[in-house]
Protein backbone atom coordinates (compact mmCIF):
# COMPACT_ATOMS: atom_id res chain seq x y z
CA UNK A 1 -48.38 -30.79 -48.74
CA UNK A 2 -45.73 -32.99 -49.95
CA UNK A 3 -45.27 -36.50 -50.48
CA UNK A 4 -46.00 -39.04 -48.05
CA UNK A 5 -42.95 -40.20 -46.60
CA UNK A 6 -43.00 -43.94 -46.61
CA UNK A 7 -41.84 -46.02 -43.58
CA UNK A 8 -40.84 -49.69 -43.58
CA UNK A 9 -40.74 -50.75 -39.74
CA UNK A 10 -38.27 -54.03 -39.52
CA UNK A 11 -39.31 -55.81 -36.22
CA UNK A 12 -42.83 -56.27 -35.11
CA UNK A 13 -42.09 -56.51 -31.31
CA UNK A 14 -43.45 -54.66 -28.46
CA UNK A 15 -41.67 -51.31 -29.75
CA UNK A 16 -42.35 -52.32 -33.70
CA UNK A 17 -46.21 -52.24 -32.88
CA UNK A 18 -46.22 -49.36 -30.13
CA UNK A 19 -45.00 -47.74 -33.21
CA UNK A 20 -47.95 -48.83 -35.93
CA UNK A 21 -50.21 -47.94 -33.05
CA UNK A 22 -49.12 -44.38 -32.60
CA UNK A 23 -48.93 -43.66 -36.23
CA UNK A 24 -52.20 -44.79 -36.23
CA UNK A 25 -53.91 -42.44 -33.36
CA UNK A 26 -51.88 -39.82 -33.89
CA UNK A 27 -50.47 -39.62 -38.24
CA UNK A 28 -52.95 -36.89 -38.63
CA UNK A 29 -51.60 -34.34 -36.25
CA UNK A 30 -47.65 -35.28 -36.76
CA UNK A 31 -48.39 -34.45 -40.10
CA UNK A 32 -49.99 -31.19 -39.88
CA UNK A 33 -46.97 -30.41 -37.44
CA UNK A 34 -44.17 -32.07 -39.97
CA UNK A 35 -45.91 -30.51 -43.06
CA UNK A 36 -46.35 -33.68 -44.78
CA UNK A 37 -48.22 -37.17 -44.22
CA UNK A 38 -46.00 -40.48 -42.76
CA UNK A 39 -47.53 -43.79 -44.30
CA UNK A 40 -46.45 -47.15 -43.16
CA UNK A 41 -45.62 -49.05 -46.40
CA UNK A 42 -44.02 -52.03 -45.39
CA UNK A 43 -43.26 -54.27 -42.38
CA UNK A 44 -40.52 -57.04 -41.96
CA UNK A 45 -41.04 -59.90 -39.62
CA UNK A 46 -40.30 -63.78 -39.01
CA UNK A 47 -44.04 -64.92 -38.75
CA UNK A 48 -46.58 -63.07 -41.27
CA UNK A 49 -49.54 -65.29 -39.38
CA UNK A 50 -48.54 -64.07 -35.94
CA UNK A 51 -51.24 -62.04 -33.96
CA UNK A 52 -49.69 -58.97 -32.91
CA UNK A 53 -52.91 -57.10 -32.17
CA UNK A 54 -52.66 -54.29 -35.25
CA UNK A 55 -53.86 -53.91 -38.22
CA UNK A 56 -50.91 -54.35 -41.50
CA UNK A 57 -53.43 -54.51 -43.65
CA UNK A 58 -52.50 -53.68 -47.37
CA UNK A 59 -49.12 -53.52 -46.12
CA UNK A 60 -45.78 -54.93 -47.92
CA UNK A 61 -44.58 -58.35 -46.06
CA UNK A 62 -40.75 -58.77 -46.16
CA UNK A 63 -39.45 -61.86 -44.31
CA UNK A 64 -35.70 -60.49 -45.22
CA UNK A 65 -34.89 -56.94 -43.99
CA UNK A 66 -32.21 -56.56 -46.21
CA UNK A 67 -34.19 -57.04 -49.18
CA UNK A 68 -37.04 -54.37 -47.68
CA UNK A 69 -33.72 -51.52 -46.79
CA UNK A 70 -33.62 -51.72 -50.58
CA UNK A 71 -36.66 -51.41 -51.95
CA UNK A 72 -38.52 -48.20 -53.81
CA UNK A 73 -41.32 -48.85 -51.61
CA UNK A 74 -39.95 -47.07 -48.74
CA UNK A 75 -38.26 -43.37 -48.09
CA UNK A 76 -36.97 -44.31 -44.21
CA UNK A 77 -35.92 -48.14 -43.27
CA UNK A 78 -37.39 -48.50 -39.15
CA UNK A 79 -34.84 -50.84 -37.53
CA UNK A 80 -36.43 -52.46 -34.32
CA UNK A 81 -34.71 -56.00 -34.61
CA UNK A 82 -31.94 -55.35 -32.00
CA UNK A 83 -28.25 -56.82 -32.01
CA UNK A 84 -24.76 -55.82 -33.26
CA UNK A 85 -24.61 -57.61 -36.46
CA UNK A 86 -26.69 -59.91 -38.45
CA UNK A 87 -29.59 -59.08 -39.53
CA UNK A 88 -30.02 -55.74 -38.06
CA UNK A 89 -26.24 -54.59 -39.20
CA UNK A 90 -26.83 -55.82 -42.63
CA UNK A 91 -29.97 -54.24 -43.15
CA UNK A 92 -29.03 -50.70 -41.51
CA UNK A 93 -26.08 -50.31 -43.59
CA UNK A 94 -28.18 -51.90 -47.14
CA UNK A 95 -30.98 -48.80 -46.17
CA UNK A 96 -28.08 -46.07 -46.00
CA UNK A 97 -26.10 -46.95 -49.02
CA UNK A 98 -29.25 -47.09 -50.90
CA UNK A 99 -30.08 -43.68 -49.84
CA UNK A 100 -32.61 -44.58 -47.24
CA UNK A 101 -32.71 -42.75 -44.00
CA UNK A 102 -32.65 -44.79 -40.87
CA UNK A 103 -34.15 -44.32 -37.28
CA UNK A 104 -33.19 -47.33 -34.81
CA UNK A 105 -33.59 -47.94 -31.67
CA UNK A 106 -30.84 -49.76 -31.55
CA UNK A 107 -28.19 -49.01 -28.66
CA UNK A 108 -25.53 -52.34 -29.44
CA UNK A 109 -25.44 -51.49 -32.69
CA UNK A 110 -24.48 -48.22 -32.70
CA UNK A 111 -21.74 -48.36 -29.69
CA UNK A 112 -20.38 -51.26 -31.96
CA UNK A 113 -21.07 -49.92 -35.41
CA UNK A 114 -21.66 -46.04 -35.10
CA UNK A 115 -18.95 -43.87 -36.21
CA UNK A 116 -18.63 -46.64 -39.41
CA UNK A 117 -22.74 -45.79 -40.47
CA UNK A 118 -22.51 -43.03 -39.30
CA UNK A 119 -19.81 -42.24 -42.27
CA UNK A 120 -22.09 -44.10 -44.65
CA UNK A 121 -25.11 -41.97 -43.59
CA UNK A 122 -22.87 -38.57 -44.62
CA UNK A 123 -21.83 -39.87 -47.48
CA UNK A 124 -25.15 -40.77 -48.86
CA UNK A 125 -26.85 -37.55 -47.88
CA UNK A 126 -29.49 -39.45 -45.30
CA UNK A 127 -30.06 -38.86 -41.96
CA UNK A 128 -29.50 -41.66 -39.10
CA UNK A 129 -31.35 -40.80 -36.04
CA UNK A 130 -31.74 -43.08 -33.07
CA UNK A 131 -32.72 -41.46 -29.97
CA UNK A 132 -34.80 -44.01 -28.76
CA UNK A 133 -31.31 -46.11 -28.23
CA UNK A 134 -30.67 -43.99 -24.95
CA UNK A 135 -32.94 -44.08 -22.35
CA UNK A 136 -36.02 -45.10 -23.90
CA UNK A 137 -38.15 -41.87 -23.98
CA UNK A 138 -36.53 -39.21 -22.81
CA UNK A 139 -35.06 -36.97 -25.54
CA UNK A 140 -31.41 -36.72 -24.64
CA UNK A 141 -29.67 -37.53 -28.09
CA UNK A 142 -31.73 -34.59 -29.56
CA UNK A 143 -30.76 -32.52 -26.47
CA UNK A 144 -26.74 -33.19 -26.65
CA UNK A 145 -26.84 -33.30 -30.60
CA UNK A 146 -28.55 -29.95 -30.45
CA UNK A 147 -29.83 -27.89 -27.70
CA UNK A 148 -26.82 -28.10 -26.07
CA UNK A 149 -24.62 -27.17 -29.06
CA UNK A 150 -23.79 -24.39 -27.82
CA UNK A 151 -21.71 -25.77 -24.43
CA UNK A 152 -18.93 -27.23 -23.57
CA UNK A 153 -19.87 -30.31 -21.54
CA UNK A 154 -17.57 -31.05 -18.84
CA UNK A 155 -19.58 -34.44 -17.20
CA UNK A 156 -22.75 -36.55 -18.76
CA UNK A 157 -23.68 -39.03 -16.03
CA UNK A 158 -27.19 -40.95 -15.22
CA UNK A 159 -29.41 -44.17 -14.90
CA UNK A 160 -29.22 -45.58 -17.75
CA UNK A 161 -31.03 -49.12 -16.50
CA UNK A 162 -34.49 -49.60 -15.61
CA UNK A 163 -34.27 -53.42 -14.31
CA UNK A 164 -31.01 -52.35 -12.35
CA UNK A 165 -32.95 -49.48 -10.68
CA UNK A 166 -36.04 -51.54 -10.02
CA UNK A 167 -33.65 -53.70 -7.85
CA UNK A 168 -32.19 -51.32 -5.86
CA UNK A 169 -35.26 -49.35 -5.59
CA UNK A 170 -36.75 -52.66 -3.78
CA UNK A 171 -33.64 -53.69 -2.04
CA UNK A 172 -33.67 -49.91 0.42
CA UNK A 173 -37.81 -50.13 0.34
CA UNK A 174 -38.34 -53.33 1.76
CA UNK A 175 -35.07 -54.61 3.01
CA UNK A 176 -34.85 -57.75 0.57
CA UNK A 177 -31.83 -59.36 -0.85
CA UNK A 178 -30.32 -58.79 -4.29
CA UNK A 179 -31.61 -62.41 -5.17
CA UNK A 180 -34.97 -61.89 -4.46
CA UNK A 181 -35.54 -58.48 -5.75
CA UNK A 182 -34.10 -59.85 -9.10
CA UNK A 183 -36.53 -62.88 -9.45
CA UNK A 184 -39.42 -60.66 -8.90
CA UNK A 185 -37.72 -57.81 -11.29
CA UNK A 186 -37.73 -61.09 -13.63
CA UNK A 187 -41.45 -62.24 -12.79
CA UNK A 188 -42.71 -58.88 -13.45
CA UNK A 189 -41.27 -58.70 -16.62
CA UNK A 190 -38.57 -56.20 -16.10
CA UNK A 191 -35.54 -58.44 -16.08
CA UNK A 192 -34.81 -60.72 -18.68
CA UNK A 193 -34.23 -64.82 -18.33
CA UNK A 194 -30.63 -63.84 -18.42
CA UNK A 195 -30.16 -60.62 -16.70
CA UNK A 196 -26.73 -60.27 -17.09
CA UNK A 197 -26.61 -57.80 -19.65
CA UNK A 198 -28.66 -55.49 -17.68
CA UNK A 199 -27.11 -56.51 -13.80
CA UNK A 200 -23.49 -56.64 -14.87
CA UNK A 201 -23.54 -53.24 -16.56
CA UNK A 202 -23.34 -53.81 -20.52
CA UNK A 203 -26.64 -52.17 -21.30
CA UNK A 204 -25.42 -48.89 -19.34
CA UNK A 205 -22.47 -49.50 -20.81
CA UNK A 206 -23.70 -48.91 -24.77
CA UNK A 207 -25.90 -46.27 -24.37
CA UNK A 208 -23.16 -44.17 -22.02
CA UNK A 209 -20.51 -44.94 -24.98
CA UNK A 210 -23.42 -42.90 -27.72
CA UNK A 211 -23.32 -40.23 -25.09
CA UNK A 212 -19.86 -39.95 -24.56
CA UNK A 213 -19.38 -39.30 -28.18
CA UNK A 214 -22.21 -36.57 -28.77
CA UNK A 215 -20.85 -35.48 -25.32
CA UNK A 216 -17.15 -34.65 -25.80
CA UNK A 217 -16.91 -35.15 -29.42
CA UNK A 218 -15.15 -38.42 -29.66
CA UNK A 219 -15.37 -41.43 -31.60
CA UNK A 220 -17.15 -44.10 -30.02
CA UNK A 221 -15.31 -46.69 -27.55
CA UNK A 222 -17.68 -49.15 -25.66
CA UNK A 223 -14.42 -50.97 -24.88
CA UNK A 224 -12.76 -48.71 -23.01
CA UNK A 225 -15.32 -48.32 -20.24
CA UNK A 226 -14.60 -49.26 -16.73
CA UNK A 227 -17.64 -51.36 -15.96
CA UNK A 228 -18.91 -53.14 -12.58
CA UNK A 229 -22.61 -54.46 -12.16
CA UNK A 230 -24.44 -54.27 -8.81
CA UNK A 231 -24.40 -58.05 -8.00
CA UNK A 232 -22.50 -57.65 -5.26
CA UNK A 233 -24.68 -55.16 -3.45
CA UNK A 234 -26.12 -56.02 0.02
CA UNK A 235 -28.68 -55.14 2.13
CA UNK A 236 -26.02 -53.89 4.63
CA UNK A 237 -24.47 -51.73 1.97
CA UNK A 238 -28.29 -49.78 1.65
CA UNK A 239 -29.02 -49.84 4.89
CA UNK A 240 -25.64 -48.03 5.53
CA UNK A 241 -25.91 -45.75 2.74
CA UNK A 242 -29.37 -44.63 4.48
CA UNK A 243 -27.79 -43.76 7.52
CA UNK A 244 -24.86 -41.67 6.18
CA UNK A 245 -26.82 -39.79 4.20
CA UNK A 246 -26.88 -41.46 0.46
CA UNK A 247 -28.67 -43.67 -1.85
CA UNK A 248 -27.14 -46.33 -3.62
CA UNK A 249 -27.60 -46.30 -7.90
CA UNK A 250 -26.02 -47.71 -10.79
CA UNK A 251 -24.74 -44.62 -12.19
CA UNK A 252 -22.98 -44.45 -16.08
CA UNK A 253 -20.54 -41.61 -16.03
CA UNK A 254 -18.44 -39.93 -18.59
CA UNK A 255 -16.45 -36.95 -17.59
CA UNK A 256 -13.20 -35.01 -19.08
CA UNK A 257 -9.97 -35.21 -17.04
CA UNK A 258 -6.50 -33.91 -17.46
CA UNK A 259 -5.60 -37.22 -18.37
CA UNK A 260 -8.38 -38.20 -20.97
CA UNK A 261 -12.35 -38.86 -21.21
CA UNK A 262 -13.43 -40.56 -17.98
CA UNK A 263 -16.09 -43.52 -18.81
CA UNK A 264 -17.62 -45.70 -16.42
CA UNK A 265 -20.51 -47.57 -14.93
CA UNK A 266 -20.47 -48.98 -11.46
CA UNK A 267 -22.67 -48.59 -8.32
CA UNK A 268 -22.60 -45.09 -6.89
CA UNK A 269 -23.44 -43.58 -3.36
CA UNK A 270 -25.14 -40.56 -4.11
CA UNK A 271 -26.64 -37.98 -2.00
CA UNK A 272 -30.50 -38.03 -1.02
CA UNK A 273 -30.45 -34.41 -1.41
CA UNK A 274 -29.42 -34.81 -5.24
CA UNK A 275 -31.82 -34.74 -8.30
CA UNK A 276 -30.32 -38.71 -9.38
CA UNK A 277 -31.04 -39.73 -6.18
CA UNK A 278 -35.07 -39.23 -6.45
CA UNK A 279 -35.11 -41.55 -9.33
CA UNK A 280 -37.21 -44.58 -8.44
CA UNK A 281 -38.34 -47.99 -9.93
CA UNK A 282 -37.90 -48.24 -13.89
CA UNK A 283 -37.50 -44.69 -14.08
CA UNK A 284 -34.11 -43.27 -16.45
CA UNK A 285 -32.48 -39.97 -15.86
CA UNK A 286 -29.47 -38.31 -17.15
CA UNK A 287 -28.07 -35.36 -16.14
CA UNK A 288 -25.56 -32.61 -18.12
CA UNK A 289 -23.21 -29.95 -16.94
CA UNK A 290 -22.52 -27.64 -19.52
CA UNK A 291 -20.20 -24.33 -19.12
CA UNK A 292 -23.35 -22.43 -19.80
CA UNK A 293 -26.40 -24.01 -19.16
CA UNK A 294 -25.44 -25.45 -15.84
CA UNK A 295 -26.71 -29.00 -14.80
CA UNK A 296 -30.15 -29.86 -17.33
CA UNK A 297 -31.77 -32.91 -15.89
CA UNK A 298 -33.80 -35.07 -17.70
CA UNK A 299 -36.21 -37.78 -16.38
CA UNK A 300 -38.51 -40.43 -17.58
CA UNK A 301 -39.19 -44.25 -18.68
CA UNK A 302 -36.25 -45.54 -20.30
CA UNK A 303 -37.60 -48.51 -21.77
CA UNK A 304 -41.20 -50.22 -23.06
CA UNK A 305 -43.47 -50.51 -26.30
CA UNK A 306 -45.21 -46.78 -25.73
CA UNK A 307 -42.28 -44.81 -24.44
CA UNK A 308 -40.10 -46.22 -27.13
CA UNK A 309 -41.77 -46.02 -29.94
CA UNK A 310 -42.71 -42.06 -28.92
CA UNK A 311 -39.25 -41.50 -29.73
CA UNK A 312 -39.01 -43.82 -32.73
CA UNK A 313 -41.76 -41.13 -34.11
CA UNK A 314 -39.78 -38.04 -32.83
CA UNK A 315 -37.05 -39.35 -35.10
CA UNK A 316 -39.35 -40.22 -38.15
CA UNK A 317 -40.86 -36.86 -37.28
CA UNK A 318 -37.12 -34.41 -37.73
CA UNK A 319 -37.31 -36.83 -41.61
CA UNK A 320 -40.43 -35.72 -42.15
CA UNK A 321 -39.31 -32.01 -41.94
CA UNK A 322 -36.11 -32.38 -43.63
CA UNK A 323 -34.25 -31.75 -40.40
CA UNK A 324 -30.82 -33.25 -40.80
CA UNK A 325 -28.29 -33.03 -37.80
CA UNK A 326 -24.65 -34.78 -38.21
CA UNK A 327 -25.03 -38.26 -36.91
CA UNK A 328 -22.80 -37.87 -34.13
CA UNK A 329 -23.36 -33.91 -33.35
CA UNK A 330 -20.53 -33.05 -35.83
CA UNK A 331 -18.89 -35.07 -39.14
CA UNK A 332 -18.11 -38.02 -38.36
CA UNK A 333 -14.48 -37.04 -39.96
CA UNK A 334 -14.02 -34.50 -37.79
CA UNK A 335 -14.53 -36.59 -34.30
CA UNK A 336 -11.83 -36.78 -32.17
CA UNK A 337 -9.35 -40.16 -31.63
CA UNK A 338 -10.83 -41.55 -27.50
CA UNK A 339 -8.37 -41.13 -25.15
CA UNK A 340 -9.13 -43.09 -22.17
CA UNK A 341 -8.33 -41.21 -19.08
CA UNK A 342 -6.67 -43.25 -16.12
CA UNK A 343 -9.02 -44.83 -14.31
CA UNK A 344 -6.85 -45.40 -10.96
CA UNK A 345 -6.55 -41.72 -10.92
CA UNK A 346 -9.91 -41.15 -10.45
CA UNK A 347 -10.67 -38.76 -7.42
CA UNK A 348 -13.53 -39.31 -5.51
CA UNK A 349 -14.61 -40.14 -1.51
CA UNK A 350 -15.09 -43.75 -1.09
CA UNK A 351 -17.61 -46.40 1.20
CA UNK A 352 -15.25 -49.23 2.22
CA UNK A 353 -17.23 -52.21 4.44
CA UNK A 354 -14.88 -54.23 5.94
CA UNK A 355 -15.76 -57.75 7.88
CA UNK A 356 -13.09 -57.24 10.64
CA UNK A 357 -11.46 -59.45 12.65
CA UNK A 358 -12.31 -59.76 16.52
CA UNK A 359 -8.40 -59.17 18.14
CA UNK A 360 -6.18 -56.56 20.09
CA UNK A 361 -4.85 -53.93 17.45
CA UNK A 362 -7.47 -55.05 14.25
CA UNK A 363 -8.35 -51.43 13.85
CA UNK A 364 -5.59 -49.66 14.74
CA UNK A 365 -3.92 -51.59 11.54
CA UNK A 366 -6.53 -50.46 9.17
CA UNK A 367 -6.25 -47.18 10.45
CA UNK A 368 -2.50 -46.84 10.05
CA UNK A 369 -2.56 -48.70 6.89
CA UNK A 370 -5.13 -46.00 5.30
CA UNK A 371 -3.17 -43.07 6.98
CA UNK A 372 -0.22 -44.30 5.59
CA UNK A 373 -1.51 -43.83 2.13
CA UNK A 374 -2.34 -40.49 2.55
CA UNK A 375 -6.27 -41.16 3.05
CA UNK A 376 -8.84 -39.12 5.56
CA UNK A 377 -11.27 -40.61 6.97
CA UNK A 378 -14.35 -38.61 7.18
CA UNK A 379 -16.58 -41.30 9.37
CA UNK A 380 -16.57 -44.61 11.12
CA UNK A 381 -19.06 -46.85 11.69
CA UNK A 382 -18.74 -49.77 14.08
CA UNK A 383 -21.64 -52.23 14.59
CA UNK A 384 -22.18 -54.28 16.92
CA UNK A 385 -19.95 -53.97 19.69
CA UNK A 386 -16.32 -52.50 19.60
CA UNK A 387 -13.58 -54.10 17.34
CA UNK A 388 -10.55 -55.46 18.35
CA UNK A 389 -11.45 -55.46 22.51
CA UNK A 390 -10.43 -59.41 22.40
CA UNK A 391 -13.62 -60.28 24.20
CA UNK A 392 -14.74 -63.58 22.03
CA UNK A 393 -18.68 -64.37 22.15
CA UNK A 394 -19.37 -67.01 24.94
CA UNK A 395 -17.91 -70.21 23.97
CA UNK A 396 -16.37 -69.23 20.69
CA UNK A 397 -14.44 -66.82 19.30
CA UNK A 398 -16.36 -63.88 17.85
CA UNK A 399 -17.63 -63.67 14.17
CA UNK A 400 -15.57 -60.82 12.13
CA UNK A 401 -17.77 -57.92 12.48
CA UNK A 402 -18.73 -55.03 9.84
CA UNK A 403 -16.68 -51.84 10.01
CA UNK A 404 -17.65 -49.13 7.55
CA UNK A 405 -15.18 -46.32 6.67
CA UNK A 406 -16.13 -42.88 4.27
CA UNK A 407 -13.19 -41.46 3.10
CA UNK A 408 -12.32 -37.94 2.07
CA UNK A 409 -11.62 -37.15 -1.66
CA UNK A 410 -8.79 -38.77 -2.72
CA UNK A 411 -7.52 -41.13 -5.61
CA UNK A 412 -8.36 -44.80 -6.34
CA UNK A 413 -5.38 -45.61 -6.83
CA UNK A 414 -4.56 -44.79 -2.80
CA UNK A 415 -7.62 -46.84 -1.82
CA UNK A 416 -6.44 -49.92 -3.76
CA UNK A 417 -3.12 -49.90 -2.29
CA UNK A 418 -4.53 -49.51 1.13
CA UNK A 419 -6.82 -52.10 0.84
CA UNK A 420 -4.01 -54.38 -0.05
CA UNK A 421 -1.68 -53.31 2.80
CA UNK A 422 -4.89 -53.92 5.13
CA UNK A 423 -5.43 -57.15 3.56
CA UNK A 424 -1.79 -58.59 4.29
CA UNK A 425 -2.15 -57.62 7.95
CA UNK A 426 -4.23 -60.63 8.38
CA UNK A 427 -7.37 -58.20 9.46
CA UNK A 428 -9.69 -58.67 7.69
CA UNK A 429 -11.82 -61.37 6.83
CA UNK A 430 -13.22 -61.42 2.91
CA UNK A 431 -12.47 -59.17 0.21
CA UNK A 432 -13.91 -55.36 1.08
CA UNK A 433 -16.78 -53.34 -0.45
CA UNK A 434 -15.76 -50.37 -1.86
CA UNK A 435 -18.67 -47.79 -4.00
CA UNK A 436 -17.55 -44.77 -4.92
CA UNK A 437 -19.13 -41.49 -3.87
CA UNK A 438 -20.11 -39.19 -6.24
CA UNK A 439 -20.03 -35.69 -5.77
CA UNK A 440 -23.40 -34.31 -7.10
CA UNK A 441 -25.91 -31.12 -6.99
């Protein structure tokens, strides 16, 4: 058997000792299957006198990671710190240039930083892996950088989110507001203090700019992603997505259109007879259409210490082997520039909730305004009572009431400019919901 091949694991968090704690059940058996031993010889970590419940006995202590990418004691540099510069950027490019490999778990730093290391990582002969960057444990970098080689993938879309997916999950169980679902998703420890990263669509946002590039073989462009977060989702908008058939879910999508590569994450309607649709609680999936394979489907946790650090391992596991795939699915020289497609010329059916005012005519406007732009409507859904009958509630003149309109498949750019013809009609009261429907198998 060969050498062991020495790990230093930078970050002792949750996923930095999931990670000792797997080697250390299960180092015998990944080496029979890798064909060589994987020792842990040094860790990096603020606090050396912090009880993190394993055993680093014997270990190396580094308190800079920089200094521990460097050293002879280690074949692969583990970076679990997190963030798109500092410390973790430093140390992740110190490991490659000194011929370390890398595995990271690190999703900011590689939709900021990837095509750069991932240049550094060819040049120095080393391999860069970091599947457990996308959806936690389920093996989708490995399955787009190499079972799927073989396709031409037309659309990569999925739940990318746990904490955003708890929410909604919650909101269409149990009928509870955004606010509350979102203190509990913070109580329970799947939200963060600040949420906004994960509610306002960033976090999808990073890990569906990786996929876009091992998708469509393009250089990586987290800025050019059309992004929305699912804060202004109501109770209303589930309870109406029930009834016509659909599930609400914050969906990260990257497709190829005539006009360019289509990326972006916003709340979707999809339909309850859809795989995506099934996907509950903390639970990731991501789906593929390839010209060959068809739609491939992959589910599990996206996040925590254990699911994590499994593919942490995996990663560790293809060094062990000497398996080396291009960083990106193909040299990084040989990616292609991103050309953003046109957003507005997105096609699609649409859910548009309107509060409408109670007066002679109010729908007839929205009506005409909507056929004028060339839009079908495929249902209608008044609550209530009737719109526009002129009957005001006793003593007062009626509240604006809901009015819910699915469209046929047409372009966003038609929907914005009839929403803005229906707005100067004086119809309306508030600014509309709109969610895109997504056509799905």
């Amino acid at each position: 058997m060969a050498n062991a091949l020495r790990l230093g694991i930078a970050g002792l968090g949750t996923v930095g000792a999931s990670v000792v704690n797997l080697l250390a059940k299960h180092g015998d058996a990944m080496a029979r299957k890798a064909g060589r031993a994987v020792t842990i010889s040094a860790v990096c970590a603020r606090d050396p006198n912090r009880d993190r419940g394993i055993d680093l006995t014997g270990l190396s202590w580094f308190t800079d990671p920089v200094e521990m990418a460097k050293s002879d004691e280690i074949d692969v540099f583990v970076e679990l710190i997190g963030g798109d510069n500092g410390p973790a950027e430093n140390s992740v490019r110190a490991a490659l240039a000194a011929g370390k490999h890398v595995v990271t778990a690190n999703k900011a730093l590689l939709a900021k930083h990837g095509v750069e290391l991932a240049q550094i990582a060819e040049a120095s002969k080393v391999s860069l892996n970091y599947e457990a960057a996308v959806a936690g444990g389920i093996p989708i970098v490995k399955t787009l950088r190499e079972s799927m080689s073989g396709n031409d993938v037309s659309r990569v879309y999925g739940i990318l989110n746990g904490t955003c997916n708890y929410i909604l999950t919650r909101m269409e169980a149990e009928g509870i507001s955004f606010e509350d679902c979102l203190a509990d998703a913070q109580r329970l420890g799947y939200a963060e203090a600040d949420p906004t990263f994960d509610i306002e669509g960033n976090d999808t946002a990073h890990k569906l700019a990786i996929l876009t590039s091992l998708a469509f073989g393009t250089k990586i462009s987290a800025d050019d992603i059309y992004m929305e977060g699912i804060t202004s989702i109501t109770t209303a908008d589930i309870q109406a997505a029930d009834e016509l058939g659909y599930r609400i879910k914050l969906l990260g999508v990257a497709q190829r259109t005539d006009t360019g590569i289509e990326q972006r994450v916003h709340p979707t309607m999809v339909p309850k007879s859809s795989a995506i649709a099934r996907i509950d609680g903390v639970l990731n999936a991501v789906a593929v259409d390839g010209d060959f394979v068809g739609e491939v489907v992959l589910v599990g946790p996206g996040a925590g210490g254990n699911a994590t650090a499994s593919s942490v391992v995996a990663d560790i596991a293809d060094v062990a082997r000497g398996d080396q795939t291009p960083v990106l699915g193909m040299p990084a020289a040989d990616l292609d520039d991103y050309t953003r497609a046109r957003m507005r010329l997105h096609e699609g059916g649409y859910y548009i909730r309107f509060s409408v005012v109670d007066r002679p005519g109010a729908f007839a406007e929205i009506a005409k305004c909507m056929a004028d732009g060339g839009i079908s409507l495929e249902s209608i859904v008044q609550r209530r009572k009737a719109v526009g009958t002129g009957v005001p509630e006793t003593g007062a003149q009626a509240e604006p009431q809901p009015v819910i309109l699915i469209t046929y498949e047409t372009t966003e750019v038609a929907v914005r400019q009839a929403l803005d013809a229906i707005a100067s009609k004086g119809v309306v009261s508030g600014a509309p919901q709109m969610i895109r429907i997504e056509k799905l198998s």
